[in-house]
PDB file of N, CA and C in Angstrom:
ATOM      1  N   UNK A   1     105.225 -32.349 -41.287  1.00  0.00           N
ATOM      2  CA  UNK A   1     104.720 -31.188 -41.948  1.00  0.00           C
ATOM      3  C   UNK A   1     105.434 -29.980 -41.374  1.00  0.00           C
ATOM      4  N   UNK A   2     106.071 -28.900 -42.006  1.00  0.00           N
ATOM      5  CA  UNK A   2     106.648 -27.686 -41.515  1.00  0.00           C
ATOM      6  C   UNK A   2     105.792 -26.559 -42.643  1.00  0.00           C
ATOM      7  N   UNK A   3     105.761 -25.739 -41.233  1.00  0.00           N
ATOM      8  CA  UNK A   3     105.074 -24.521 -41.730  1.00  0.00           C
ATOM      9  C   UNK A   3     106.049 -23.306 -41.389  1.00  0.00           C
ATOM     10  N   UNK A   4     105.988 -22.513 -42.497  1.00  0.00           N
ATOM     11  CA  UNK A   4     107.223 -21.777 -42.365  1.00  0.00           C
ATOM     12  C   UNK A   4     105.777 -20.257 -41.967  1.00  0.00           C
ATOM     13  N   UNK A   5     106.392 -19.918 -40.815  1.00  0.00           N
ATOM     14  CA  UNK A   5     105.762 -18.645 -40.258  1.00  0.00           C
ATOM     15  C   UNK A   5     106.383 -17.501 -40.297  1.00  0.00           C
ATOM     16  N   UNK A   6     107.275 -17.358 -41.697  1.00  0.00           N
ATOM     17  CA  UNK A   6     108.313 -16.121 -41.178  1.00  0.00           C
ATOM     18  C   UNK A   6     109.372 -15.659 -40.627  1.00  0.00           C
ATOM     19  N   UNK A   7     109.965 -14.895 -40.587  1.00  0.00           N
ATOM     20  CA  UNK A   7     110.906 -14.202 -39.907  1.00  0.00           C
ATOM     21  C   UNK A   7     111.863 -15.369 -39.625  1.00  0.00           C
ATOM     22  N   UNK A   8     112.067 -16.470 -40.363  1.00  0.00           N
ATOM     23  CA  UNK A   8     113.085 -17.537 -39.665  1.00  0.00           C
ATOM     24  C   UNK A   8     112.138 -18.375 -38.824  1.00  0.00           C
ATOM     25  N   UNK A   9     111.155 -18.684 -38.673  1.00  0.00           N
ATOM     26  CA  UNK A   9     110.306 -18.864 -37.230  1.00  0.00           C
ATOM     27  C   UNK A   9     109.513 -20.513 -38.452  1.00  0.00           C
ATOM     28  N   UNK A  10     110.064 -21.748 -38.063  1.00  0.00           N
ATOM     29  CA  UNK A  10     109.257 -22.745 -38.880  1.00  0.00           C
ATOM     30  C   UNK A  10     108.515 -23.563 -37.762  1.00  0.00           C
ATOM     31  N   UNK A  11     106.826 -23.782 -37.856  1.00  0.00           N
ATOM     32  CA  UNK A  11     106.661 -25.053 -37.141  1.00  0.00           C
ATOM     33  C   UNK A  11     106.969 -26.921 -37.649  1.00  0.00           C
ATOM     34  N   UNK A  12     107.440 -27.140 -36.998  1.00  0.00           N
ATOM     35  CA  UNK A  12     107.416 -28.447 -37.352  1.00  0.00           C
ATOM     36  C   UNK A  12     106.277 -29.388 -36.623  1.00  0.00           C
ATOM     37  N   UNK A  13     105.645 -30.299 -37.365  1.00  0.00           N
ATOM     38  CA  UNK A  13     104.635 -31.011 -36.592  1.00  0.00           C
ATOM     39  C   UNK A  13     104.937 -32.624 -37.195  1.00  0.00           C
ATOM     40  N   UNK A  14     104.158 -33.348 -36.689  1.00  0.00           N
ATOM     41  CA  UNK A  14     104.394 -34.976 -36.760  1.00  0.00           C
ATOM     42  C   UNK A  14     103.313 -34.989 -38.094  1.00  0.00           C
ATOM     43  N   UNK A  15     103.904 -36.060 -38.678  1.00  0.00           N
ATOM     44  CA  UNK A  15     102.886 -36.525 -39.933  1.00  0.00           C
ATOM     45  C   UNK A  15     101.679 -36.760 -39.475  1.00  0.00           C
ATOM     46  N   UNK A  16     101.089 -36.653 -40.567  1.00  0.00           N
ATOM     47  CA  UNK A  16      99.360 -36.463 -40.241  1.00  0.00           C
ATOM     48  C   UNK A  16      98.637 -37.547 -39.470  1.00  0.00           C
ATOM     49  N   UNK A  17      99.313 -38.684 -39.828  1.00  0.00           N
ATOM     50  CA  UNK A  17      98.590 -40.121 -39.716  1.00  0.00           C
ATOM     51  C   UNK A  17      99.085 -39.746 -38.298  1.00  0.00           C
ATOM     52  N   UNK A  18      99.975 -39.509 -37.499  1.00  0.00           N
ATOM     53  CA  UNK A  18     100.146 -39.713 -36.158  1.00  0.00           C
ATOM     54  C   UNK A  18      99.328 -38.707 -35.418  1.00  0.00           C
ATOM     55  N   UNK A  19      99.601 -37.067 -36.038  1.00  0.00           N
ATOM     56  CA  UNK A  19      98.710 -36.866 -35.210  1.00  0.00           C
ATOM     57  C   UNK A  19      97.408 -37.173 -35.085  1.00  0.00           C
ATOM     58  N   UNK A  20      96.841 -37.835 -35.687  1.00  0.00           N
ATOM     59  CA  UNK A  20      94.576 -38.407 -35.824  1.00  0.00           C
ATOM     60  C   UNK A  20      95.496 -39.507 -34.707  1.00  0.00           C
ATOM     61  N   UNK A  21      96.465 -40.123 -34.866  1.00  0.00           N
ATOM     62  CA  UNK A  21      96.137 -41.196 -34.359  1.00  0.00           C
ATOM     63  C   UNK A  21      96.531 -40.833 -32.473  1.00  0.00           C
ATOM     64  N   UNK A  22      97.226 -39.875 -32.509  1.00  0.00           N
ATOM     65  CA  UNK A  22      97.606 -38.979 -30.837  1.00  0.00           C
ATOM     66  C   UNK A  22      96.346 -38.612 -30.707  1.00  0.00           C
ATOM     67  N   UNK A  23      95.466 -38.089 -31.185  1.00  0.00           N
ATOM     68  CA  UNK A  23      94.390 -37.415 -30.743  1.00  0.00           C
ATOM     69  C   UNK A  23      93.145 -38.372 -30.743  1.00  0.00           C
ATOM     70  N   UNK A  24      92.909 -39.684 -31.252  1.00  0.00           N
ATOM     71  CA  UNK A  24      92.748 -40.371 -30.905  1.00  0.00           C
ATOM     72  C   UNK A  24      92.676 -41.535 -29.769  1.00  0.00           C
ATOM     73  N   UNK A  25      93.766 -41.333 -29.367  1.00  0.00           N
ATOM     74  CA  UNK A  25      94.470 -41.938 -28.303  1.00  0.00           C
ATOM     75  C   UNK A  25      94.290 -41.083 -26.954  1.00  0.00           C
ATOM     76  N   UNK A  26      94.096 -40.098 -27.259  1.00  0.00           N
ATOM     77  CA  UNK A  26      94.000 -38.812 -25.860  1.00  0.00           C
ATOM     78  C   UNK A  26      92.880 -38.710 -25.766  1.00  0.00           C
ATOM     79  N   UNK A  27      91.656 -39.019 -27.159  1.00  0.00           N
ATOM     80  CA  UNK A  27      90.363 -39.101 -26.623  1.00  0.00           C
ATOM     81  C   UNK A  27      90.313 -40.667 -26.120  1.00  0.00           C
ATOM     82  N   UNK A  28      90.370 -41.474 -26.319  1.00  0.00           N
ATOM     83  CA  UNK A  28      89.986 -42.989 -25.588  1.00  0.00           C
ATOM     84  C   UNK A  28      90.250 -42.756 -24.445  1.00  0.00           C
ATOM     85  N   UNK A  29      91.385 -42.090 -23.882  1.00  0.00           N
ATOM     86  CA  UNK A  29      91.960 -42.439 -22.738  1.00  0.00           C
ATOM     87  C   UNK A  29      91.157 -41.470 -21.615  1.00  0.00           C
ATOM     88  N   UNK A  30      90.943 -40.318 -22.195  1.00  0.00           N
ATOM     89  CA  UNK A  30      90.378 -39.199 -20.900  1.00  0.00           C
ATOM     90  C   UNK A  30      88.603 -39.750 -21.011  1.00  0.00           C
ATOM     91  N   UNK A  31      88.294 -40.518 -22.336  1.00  0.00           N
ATOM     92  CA  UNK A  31      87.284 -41.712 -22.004  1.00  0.00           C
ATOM     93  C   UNK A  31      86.937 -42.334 -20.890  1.00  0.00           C
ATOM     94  N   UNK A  32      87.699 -43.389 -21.052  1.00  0.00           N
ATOM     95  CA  UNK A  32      88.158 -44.041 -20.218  1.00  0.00           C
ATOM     96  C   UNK A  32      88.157 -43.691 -18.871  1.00  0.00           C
ATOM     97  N   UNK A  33      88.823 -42.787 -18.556  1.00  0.00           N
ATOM     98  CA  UNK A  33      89.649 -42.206 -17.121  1.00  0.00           C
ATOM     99  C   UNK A  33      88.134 -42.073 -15.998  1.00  0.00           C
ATOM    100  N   UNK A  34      87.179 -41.491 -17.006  1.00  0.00           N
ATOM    101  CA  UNK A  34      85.706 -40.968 -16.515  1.00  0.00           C
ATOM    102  C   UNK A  34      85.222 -41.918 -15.596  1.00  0.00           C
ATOM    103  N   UNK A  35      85.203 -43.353 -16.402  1.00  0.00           N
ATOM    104  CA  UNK A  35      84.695 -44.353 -15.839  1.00  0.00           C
ATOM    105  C   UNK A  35      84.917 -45.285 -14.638  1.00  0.00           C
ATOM    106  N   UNK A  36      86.525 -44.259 -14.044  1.00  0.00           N
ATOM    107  CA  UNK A  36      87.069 -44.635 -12.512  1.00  0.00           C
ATOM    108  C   UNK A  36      86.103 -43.780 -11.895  1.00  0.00           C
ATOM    109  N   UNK A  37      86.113 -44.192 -10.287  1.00  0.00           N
ATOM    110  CA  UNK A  37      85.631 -43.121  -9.606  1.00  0.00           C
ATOM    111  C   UNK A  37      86.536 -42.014  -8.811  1.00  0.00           C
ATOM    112  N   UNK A  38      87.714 -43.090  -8.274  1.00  0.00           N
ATOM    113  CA  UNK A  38      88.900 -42.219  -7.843  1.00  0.00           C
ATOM    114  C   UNK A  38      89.973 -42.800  -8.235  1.00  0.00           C
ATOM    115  N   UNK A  39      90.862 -41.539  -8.508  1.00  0.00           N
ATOM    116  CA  UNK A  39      92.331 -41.948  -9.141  1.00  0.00           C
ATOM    117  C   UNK A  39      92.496 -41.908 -10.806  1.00  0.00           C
ATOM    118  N   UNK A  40      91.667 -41.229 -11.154  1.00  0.00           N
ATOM    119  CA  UNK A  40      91.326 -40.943 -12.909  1.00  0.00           C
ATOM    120  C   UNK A  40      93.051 -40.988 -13.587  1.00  0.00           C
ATOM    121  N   UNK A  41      93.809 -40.455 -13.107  1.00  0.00           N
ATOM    122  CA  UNK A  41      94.904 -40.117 -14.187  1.00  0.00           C
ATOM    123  C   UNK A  41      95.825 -41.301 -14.460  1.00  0.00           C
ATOM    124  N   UNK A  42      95.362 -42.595 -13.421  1.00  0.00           N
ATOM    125  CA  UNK A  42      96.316 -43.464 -13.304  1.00  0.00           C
ATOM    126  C   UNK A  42      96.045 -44.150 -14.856  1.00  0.00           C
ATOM    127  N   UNK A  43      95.108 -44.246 -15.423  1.00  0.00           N
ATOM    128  CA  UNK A  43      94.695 -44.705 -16.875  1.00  0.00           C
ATOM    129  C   UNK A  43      95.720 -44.405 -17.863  1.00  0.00           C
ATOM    130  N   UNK A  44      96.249 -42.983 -17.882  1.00  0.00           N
ATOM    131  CA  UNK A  44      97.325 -42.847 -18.093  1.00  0.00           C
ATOM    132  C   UNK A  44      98.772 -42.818 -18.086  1.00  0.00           C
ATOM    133  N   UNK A  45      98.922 -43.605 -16.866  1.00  0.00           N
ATOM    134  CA  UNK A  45     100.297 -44.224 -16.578  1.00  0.00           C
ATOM    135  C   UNK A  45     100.424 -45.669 -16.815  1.00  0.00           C
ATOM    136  N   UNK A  46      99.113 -46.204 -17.006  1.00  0.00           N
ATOM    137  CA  UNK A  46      98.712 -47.828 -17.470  1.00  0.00           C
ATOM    138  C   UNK A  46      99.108 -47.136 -18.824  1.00  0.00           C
ATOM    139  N   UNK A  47      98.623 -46.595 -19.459  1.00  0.00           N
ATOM    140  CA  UNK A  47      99.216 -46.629 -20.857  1.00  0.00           C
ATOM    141  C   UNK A  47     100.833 -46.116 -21.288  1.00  0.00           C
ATOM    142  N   UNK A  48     101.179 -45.281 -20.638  1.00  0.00           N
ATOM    143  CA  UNK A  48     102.393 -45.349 -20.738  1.00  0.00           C
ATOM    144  C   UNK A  48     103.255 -46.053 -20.728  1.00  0.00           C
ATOM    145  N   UNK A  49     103.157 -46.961 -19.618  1.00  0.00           N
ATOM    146  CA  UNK A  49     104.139 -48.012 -18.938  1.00  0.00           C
ATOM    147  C   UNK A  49     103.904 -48.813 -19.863  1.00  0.00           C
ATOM    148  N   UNK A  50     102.458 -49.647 -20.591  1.00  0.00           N
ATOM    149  CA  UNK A  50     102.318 -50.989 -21.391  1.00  0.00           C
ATOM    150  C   UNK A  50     102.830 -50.294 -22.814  1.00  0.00           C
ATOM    151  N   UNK A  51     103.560 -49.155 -23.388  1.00  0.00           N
ATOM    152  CA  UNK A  51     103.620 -48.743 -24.832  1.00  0.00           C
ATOM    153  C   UNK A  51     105.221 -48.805 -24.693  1.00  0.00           C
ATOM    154  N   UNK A  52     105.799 -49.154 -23.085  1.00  0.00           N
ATOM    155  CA  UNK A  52     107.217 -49.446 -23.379  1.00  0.00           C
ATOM    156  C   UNK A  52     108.091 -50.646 -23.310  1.00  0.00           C
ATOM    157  N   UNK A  53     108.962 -50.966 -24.463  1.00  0.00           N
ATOM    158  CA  UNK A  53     109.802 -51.710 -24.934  1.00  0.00           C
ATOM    159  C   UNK A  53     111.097 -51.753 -24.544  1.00  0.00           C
ATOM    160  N   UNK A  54     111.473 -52.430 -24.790  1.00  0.00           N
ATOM    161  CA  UNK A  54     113.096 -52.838 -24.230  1.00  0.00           C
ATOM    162  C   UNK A  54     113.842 -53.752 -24.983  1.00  0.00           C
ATOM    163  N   UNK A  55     115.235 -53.169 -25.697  1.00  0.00           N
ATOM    164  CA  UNK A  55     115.392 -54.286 -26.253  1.00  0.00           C
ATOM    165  C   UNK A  55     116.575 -55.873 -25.475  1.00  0.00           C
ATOM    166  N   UNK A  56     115.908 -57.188 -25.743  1.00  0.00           N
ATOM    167  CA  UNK A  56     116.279 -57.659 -24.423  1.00  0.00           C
ATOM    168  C   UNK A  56     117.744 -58.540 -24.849  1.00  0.00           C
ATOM    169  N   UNK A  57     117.986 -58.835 -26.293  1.00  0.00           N
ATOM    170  CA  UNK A  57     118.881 -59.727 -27.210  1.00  0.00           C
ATOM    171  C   UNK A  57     119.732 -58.325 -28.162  1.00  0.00           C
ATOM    172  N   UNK A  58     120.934 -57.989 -28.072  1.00  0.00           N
ATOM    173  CA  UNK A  58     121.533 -57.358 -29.282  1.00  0.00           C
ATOM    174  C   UNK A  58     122.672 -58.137 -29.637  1.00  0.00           C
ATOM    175  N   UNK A  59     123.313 -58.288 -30.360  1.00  0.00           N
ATOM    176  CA  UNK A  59     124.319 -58.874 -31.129  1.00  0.00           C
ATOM    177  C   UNK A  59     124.421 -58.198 -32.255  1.00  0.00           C
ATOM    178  N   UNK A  60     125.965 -58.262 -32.131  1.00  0.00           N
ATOM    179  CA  UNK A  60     126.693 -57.038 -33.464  1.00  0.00           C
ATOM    180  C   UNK A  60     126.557 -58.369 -34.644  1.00  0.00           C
ATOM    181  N   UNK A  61     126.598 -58.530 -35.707  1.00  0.00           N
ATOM    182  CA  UNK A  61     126.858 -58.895 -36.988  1.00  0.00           C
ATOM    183  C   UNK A  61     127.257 -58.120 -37.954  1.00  0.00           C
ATOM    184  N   UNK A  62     127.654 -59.100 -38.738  1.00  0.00           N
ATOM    185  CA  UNK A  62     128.603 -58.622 -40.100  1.00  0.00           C
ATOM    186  C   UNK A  62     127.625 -57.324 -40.650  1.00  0.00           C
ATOM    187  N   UNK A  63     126.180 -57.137 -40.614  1.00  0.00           N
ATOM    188  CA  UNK A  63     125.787 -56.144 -41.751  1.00  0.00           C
ATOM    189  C   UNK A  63     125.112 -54.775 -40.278  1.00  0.00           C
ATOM    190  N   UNK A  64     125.729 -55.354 -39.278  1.00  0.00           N
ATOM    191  CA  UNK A  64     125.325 -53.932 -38.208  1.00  0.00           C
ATOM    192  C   UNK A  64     125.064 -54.939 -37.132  1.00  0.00           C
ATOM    193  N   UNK A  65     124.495 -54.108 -36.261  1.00  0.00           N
ATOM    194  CA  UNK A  65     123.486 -54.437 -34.766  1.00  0.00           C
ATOM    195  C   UNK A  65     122.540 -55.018 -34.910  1.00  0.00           C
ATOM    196  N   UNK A  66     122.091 -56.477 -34.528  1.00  0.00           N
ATOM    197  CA  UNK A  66     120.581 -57.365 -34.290  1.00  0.00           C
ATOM    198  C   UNK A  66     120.117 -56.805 -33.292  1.00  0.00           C
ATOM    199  N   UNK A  67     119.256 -56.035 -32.669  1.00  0.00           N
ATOM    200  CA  UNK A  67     118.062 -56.130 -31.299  1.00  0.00           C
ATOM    201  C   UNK A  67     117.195 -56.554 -31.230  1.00  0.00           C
ATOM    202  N   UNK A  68     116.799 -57.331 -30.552  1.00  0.00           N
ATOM    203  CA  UNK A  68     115.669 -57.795 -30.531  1.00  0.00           C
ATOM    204  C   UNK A  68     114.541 -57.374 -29.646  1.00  0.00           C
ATOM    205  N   UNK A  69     113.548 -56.593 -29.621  1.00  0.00           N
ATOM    206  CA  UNK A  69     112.979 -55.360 -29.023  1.00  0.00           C
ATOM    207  C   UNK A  69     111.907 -56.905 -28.028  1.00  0.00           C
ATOM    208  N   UNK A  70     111.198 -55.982 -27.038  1.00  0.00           N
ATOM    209  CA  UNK A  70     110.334 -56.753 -26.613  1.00  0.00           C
ATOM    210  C   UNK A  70     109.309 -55.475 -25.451  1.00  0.00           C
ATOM    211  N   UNK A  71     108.093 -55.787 -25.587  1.00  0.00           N
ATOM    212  CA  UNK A  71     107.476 -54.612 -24.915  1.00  0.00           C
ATOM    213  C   UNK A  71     107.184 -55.496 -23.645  1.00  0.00           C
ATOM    214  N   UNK A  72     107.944 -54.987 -22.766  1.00  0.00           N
ATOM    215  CA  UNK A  72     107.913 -55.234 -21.303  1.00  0.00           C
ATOM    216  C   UNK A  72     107.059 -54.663 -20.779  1.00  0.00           C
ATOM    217  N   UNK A  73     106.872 -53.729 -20.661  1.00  0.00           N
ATOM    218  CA  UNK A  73     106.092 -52.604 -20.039  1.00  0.00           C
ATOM    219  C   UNK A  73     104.584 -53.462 -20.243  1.00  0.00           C
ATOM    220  N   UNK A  74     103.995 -53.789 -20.946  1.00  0.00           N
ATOM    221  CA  UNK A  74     102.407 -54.476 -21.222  1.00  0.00           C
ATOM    222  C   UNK A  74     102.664 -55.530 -19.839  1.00  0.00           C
ATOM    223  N   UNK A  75     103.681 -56.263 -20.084  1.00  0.00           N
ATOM    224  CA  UNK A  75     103.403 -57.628 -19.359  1.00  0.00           C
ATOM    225  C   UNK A  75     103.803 -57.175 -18.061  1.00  0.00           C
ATOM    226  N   UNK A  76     104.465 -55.935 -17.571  1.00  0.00           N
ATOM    227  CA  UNK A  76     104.501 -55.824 -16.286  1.00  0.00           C
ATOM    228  C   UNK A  76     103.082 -55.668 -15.808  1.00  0.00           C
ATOM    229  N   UNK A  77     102.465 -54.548 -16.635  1.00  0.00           N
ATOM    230  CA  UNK A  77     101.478 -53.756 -16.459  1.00  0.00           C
ATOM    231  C   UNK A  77      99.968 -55.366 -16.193  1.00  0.00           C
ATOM    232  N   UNK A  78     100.178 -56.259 -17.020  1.00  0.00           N
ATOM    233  CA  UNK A  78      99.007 -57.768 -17.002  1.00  0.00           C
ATOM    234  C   UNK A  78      99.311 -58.234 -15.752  1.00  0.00           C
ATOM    235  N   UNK A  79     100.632 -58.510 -15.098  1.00  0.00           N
ATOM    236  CA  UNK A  79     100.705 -58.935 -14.555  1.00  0.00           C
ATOM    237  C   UNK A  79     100.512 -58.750 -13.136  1.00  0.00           C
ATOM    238  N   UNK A  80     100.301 -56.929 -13.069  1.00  0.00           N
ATOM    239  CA  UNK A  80      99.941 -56.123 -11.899  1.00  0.00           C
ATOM    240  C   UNK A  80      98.234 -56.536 -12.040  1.00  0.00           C
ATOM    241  N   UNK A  81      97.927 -56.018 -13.221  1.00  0.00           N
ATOM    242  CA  UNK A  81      96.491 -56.236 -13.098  1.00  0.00           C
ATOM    243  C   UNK A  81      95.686 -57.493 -12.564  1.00  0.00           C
ATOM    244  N   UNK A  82      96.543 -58.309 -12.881  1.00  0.00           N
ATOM    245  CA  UNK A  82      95.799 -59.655 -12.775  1.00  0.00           C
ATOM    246  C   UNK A  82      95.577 -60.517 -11.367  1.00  0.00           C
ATOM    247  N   UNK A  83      97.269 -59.762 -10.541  1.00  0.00           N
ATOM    248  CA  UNK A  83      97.458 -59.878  -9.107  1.00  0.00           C
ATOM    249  C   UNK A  83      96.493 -59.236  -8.197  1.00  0.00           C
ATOM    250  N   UNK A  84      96.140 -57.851  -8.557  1.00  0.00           N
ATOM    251  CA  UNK A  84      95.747 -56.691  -8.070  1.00  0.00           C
ATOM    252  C   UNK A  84      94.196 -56.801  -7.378  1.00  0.00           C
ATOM    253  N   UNK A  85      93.873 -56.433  -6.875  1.00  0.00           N
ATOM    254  CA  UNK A  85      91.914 -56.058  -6.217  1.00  0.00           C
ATOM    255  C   UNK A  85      91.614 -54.740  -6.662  1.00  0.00           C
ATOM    256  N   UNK A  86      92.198 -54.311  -7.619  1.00  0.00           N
ATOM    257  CA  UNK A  86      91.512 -53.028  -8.248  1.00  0.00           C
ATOM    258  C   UNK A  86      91.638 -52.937  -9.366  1.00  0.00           C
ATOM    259  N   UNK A  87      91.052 -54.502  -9.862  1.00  0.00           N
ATOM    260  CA  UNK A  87      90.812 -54.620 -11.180  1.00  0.00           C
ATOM    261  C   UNK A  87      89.811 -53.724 -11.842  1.00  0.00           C
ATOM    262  N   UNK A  88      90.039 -53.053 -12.960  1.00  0.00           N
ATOM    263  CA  UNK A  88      89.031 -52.287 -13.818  1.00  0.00           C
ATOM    264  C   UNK A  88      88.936 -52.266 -15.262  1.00  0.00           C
ATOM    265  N   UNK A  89      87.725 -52.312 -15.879  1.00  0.00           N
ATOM    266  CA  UNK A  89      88.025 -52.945 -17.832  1.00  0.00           C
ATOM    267  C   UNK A  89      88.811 -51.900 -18.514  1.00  0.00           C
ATOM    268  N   UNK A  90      88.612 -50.289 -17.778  1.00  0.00           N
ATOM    269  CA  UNK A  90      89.208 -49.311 -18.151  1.00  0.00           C
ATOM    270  C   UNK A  90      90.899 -49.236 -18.055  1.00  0.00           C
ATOM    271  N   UNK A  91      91.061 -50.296 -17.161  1.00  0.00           N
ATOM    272  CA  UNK A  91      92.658 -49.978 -16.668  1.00  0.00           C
ATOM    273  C   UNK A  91      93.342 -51.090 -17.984  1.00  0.00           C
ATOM    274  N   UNK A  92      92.682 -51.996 -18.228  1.00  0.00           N
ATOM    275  CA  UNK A  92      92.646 -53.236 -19.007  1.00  0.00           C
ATOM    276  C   UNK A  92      92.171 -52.753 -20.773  1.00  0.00           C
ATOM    277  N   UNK A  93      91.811 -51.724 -20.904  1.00  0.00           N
ATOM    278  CA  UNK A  93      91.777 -50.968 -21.908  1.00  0.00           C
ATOM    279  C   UNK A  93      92.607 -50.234 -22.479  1.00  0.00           C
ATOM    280  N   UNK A  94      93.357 -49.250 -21.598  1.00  0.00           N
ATOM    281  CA  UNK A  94      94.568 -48.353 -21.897  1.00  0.00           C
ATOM    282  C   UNK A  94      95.242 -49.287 -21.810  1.00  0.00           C
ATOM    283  N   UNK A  95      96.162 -50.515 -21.305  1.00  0.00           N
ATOM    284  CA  UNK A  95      97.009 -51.103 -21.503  1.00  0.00           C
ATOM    285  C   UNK A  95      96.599 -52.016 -22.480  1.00  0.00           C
ATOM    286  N   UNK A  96      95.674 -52.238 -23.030  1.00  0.00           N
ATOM    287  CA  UNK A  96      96.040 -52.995 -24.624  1.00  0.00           C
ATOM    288  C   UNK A  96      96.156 -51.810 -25.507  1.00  0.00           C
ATOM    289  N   UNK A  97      95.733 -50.580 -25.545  1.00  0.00           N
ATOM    290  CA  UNK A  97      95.908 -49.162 -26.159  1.00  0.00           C
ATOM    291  C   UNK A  97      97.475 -49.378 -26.078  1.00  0.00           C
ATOM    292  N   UNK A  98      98.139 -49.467 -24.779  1.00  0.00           N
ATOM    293  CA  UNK A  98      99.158 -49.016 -25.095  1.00  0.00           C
ATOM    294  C   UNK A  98      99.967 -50.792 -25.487  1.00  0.00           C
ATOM    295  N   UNK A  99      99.830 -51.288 -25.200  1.00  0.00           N
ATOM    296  CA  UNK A  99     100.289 -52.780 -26.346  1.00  0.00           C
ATOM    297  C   UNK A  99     100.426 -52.442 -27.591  1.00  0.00           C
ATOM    298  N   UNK A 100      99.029 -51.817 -28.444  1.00  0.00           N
ATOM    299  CA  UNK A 100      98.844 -51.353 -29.672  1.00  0.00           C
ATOM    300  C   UNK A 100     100.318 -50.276 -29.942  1.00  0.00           C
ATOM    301  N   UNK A 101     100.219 -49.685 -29.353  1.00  0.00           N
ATOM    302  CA  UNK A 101     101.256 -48.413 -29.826  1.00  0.00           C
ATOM    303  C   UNK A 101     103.186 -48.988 -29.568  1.00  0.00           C
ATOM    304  N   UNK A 102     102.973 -49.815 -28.449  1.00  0.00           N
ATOM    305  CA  UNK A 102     104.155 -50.767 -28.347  1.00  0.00           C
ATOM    306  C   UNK A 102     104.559 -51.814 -29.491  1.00  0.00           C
ATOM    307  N   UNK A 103     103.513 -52.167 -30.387  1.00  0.00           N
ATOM    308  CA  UNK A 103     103.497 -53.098 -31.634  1.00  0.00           C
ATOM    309  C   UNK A 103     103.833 -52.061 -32.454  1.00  0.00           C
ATOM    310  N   UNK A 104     103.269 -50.437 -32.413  1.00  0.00           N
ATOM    311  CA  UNK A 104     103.822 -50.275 -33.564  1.00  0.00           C
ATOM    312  C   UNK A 104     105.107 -49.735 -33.742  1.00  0.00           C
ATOM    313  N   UNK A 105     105.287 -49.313 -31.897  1.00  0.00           N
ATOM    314  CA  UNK A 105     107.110 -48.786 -32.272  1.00  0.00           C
ATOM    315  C   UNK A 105     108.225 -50.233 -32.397  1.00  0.00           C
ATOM    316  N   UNK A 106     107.835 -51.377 -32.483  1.00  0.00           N
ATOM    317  CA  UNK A 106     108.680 -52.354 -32.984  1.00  0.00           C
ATOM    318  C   UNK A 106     108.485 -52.755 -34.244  1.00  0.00           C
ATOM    319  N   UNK A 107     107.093 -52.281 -34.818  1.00  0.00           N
ATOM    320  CA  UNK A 107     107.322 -52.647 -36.218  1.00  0.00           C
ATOM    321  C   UNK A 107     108.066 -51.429 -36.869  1.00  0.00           C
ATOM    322  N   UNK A 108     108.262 -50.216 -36.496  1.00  0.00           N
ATOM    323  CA  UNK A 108     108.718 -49.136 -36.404  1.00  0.00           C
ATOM    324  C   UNK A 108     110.591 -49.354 -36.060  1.00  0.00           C
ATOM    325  N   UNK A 109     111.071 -50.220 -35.122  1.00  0.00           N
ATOM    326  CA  UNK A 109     112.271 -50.294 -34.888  1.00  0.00           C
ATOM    327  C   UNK A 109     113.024 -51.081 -35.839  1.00  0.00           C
ATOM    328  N   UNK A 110     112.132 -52.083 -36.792  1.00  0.00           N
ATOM    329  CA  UNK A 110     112.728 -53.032 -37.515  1.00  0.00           C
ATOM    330  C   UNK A 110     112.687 -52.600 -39.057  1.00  0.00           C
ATOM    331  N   UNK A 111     111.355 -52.108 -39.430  1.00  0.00           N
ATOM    332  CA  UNK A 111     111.181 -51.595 -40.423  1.00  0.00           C
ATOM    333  C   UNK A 111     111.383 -49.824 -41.191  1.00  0.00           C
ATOM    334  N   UNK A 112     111.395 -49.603 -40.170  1.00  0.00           N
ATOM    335  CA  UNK A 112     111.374 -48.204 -40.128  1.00  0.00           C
ATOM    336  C   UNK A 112     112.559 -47.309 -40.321  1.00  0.00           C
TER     337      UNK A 112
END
């Protein structure tokens, strides 16, 4: 969406569906965060880290570049959790949040 404010001066903003779905996502998470007792912001680096991808296979072909994406970041993030003694459902929450948003920037990398 761009909003033209004049004087040369345009905002540009993200389509609608993303932003409900950012502001969405910023409410679950500062949710969430409440329900630690110490160390609240780390909820948000669990989600960061599980929403990132990597692609791990590319190969050139005849009609362009194959990648084959894969969200690493989740399974580092399971695999800390699962090792860890400071297991929490909240920490285990933002990282399927951010799984979710990692599914959609690969359906996003292929289709998109």
């Amino acid at each position: 969406m761009d909003f033209d404010l004049g004087n040369g001066v345009t905002l540009h903003l993200p389509a609608l569906h993303i932003t409900i779905s950012a502001i969405i996502i910023i409410f679950l998470l500062v949710r969430w965060s409440k329900q630690l007792k110490t160390r609240r912001f780390t909820i948000f680096f669990y989600f960061l880290i599980s929403a990132y991808i990597i692609p791990l296979y590319t190969r050139s072909t005849e009609n362009g570049v194959f990648e084959l994406w894969f969200p690493i970041g989740f399974l580092f993030i399971m695999a800390y959790l699962y090792s860890s003694k400071r297991y929490h459902s909240a920490k285990l929450k933002a990282s399927a949040l951010g799984f979710c948003v990692a599914i959609y920037q690969l359906v996003f990398q292929y289709f998109g």
